[in-house]
C-alpha atoms as a PDB file:
ATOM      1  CA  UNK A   1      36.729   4.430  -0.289  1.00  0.00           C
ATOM      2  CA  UNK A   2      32.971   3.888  -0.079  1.00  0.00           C
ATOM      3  CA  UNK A   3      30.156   3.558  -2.454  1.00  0.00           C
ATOM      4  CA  UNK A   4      27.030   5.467  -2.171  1.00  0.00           C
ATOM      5  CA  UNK A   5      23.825   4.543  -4.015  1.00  0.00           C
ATOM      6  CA  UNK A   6      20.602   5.128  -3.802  1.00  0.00           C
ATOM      7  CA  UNK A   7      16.677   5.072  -5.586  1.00  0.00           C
ATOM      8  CA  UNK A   8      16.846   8.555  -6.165  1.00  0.00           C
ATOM      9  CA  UNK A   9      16.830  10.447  -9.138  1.00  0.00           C
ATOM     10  CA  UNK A  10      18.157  13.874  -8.065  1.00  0.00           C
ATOM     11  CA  UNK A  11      15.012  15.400  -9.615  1.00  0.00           C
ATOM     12  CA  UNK A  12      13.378  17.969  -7.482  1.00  0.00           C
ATOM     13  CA  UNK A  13      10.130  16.358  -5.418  1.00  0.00           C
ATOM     14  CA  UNK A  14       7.114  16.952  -6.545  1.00  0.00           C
ATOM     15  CA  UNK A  15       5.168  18.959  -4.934  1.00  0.00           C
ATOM     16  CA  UNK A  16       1.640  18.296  -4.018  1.00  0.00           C
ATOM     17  CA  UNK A  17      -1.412  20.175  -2.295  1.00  0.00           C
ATOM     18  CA  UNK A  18      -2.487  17.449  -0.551  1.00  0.00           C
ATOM     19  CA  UNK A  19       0.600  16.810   1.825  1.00  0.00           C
ATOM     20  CA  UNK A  20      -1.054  17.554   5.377  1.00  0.00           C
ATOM     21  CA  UNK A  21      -4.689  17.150   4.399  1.00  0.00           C
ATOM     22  CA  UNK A  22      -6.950  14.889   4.936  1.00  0.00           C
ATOM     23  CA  UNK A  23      -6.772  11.538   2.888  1.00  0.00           C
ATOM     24  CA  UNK A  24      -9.475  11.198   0.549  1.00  0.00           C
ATOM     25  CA  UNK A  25     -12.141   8.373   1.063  1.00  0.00           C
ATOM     26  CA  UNK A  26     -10.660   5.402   0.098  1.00  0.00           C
ATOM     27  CA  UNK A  27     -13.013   2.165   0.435  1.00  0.00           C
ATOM     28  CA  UNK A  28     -13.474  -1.328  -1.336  1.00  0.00           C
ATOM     29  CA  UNK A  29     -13.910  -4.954  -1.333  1.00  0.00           C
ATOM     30  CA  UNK A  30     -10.751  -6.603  -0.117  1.00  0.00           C
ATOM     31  CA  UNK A  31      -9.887 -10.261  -1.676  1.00  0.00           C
ATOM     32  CA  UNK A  32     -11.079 -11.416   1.558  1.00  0.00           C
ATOM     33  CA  UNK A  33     -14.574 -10.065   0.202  1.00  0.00           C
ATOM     34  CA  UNK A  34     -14.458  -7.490   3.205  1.00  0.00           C
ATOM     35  CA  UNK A  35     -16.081  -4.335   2.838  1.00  0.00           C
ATOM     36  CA  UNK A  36     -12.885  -1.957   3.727  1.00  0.00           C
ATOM     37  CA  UNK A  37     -13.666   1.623   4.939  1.00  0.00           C
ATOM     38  CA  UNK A  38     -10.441   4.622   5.456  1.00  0.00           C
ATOM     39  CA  UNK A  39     -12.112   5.245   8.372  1.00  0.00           C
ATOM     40  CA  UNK A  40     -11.563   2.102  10.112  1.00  0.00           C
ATOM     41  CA  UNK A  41      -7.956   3.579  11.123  1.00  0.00           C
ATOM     42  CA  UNK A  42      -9.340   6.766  11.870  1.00  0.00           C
ATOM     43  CA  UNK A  43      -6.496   8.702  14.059  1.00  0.00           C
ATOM     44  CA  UNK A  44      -3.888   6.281  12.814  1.00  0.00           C
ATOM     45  CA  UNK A  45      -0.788   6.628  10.556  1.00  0.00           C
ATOM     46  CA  UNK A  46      -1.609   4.440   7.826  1.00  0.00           C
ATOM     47  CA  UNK A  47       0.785   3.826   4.378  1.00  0.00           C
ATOM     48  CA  UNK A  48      -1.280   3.267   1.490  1.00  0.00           C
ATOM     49  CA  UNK A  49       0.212   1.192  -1.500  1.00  0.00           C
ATOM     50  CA  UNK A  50      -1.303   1.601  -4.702  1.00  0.00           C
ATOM     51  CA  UNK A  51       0.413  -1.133  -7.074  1.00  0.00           C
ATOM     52  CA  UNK A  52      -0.445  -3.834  -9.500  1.00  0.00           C
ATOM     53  CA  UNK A  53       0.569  -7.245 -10.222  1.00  0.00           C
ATOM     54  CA  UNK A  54       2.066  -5.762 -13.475  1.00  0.00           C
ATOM     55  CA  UNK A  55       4.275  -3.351 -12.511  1.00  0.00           C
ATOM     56  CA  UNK A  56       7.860  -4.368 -11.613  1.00  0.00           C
ATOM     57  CA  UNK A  57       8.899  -2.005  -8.973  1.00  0.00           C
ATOM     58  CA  UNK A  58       5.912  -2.853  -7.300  1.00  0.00           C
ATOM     59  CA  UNK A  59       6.792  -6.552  -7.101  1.00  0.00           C
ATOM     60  CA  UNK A  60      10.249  -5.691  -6.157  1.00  0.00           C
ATOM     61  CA  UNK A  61       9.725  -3.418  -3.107  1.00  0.00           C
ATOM     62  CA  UNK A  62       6.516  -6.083  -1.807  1.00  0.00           C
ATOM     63  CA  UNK A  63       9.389  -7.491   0.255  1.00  0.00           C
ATOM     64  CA  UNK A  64      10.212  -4.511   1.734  1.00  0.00           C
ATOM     65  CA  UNK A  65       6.695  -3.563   2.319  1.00  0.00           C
ATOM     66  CA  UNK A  66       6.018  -6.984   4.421  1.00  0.00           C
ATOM     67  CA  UNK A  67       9.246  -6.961   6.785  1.00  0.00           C
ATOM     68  CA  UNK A  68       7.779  -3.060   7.415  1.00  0.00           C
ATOM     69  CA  UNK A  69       4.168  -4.191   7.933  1.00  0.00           C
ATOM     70  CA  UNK A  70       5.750  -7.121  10.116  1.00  0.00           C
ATOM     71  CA  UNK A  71       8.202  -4.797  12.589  1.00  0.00           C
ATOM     72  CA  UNK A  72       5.012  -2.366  13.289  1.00  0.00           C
ATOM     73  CA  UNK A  73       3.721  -2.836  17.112  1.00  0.00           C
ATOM     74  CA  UNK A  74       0.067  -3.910  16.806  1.00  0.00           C
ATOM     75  CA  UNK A  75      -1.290  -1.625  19.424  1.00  0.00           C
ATOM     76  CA  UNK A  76       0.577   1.209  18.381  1.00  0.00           C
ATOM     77  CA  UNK A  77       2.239   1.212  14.738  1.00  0.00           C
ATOM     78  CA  UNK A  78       1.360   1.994  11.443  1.00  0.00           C
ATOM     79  CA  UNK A  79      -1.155   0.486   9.540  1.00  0.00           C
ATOM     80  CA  UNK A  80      -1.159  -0.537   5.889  1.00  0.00           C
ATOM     81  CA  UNK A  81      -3.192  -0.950   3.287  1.00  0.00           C
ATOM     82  CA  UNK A  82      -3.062  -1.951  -0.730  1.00  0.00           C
ATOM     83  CA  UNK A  83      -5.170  -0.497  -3.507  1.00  0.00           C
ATOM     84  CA  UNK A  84      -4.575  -2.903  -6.615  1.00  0.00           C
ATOM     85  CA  UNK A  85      -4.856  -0.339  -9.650  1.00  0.00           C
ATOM     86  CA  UNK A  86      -6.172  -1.193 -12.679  1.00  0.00           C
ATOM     87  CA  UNK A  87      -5.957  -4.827 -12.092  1.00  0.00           C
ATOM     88  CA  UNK A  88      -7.547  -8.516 -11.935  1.00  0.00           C
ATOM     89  CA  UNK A  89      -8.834  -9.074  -8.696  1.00  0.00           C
ATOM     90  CA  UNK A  90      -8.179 -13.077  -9.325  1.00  0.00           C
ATOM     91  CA  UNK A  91      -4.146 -11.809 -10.166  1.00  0.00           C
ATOM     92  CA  UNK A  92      -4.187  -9.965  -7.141  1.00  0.00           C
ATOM     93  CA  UNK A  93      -5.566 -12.317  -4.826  1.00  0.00           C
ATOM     94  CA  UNK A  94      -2.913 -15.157  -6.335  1.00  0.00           C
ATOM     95  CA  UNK A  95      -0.071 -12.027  -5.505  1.00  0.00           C
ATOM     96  CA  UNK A  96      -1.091 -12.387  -1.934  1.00  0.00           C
ATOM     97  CA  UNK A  97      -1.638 -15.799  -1.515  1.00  0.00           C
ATOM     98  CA  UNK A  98       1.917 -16.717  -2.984  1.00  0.00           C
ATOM     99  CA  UNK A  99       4.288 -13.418  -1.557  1.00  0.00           C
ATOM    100  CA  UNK A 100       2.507 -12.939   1.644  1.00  0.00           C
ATOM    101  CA  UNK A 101       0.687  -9.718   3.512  1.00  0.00           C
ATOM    102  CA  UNK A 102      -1.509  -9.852   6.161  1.00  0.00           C
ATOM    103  CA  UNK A 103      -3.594  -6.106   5.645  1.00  0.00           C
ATOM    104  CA  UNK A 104      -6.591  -5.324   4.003  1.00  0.00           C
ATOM    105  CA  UNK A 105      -5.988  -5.404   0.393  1.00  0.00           C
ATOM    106  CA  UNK A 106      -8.675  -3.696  -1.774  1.00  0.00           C
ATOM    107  CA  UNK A 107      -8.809  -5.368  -5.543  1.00  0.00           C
ATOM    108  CA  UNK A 108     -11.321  -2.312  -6.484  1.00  0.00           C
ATOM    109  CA  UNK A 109     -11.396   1.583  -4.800  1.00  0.00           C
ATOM    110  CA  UNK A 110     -15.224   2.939  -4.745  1.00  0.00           C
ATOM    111  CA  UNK A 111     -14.027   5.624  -2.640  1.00  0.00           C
ATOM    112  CA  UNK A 112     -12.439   7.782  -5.622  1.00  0.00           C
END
């Protein structure tokens, strides 16, 4: 007897035109008050996480999103990056000072 479960909805994926294109520009401020540029990690993998300190799922999966981010080789593994949407850059900044994650964080895109 076993028990399967999973985040899945059984929907079909969506599809996209933009799987295996370039990313578009994405570049901000990060609540360090960095200027952050996509092109930084130029030739890298890189997962971008667009959330907000609103959204549930978002503050669920951060967990899972730091022991990733923490079990990536530095030389060689995969970058990340968040992109707070529509959200207080104060709020955000608090997010990451109390749950933890050490990546650029931008609190506003200018590269839309």
């Amino acid at each position: 007897v076993g028990i399967f479960a999973t985040s899945e909805s059984g929907e079909e994926r969506v599809r996209t035109h933009l799987v295996g294109e370039v990313a578009p520009p994405i570049s901000g401020e990060t609540i360090d008050g960095i200027f952050w540029n996509l092109d930084e990690v130029k030739g890298r993998w890189l997962l971008v996480n667009f959330f907000s300190t609103t959204c549930i799922p978002c503050i669920e999966e951060h967990s899972e999103l730091l022991s990733f981010a923490e079990n990536q080789p530095i030389d060689t593994g995969v970058r990340v990056v968040s992109v707070a949407f529509d959200d207080d850059p104060l709020s955000v900044e608090a997010f990451f000072e109390k749950n933890g994650g050490e990546w650029p964080v931008l609190t506003r895109d200018t590269g839309r």
